[in-house]
Protein backbone atom coordinates (compact mmCIF):
# COMPACT_ATOMS: atom_id res chain seq x y z
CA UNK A 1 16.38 0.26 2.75
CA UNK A 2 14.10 2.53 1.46
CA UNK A 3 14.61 6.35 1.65
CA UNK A 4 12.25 9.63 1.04
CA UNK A 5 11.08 9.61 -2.15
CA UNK A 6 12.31 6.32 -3.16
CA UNK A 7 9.30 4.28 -4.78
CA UNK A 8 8.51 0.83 -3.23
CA UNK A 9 8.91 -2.57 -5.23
CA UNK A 10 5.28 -3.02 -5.73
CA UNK A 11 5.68 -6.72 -4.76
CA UNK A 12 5.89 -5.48 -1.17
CA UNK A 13 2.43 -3.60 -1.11
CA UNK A 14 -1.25 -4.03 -2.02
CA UNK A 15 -4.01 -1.92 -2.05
CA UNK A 16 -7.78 -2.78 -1.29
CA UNK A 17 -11.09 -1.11 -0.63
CA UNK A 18 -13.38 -1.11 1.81
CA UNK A 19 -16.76 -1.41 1.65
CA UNK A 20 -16.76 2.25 2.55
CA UNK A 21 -14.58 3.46 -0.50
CA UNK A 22 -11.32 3.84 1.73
CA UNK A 23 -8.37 2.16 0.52
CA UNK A 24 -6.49 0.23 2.93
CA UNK A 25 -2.42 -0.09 1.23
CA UNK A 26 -0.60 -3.04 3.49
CA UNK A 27 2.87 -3.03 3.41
CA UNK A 28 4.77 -6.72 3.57
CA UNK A 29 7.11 -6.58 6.40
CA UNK A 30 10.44 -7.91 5.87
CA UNK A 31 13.53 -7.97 7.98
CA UNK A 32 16.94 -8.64 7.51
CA UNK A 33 17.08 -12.43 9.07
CA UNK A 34 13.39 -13.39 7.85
CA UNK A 35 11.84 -12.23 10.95
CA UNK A 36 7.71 -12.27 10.77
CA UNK A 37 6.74 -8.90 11.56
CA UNK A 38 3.22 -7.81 11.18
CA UNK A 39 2.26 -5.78 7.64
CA UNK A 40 1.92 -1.70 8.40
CA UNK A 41 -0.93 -0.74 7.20
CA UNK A 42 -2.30 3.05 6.16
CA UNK A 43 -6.11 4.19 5.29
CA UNK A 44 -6.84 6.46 2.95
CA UNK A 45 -10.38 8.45 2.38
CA UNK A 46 -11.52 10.70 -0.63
CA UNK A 47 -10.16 13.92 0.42
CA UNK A 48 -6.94 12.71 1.82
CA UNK A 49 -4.20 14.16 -0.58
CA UNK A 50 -2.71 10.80 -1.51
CA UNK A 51 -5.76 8.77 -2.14
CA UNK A 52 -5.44 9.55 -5.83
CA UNK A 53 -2.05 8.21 -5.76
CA UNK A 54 -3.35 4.54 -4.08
CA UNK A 55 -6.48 4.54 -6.11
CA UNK A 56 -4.17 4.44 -9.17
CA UNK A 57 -2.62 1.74 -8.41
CA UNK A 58 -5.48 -0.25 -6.72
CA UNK A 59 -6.58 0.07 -10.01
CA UNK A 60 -3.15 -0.47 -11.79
CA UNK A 61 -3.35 -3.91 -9.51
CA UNK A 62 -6.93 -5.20 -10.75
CA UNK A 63 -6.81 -8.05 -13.42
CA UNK A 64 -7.49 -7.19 -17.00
């Protein structure tokens, strides 16, 4: 379980753009029995106070 604060194993999230410049972060579901649940996903827009954080690591994600 993840609490406040705590960071998230970045093998349970990606980021990507949109053709519009928003980022789009999906975070893999994962129950305790295995359970298929669909990913949450959040938008974020230039402006919003944590798309700086998300565009570092869509960047941080991109190959070398």
């Amino acid at each position: 379980m993840t609490y406040p604060g705590e960071l998230l194993d970045h093998h349970l999230w990606r980021v990507e753009r949109r053709l519009d410049g928003a980022l789009l972060v999906r975070v893999t579901s994962r129950g305790p029995y295995g359970e298929g649940l669909p990913d949450a996903v959040f938008a974020f827009r230039s402006g919003d106070p944590q798309y700086g954080y998300w565009e570092a690591r869509f960047h941080e994600q991109q190959p070398v």
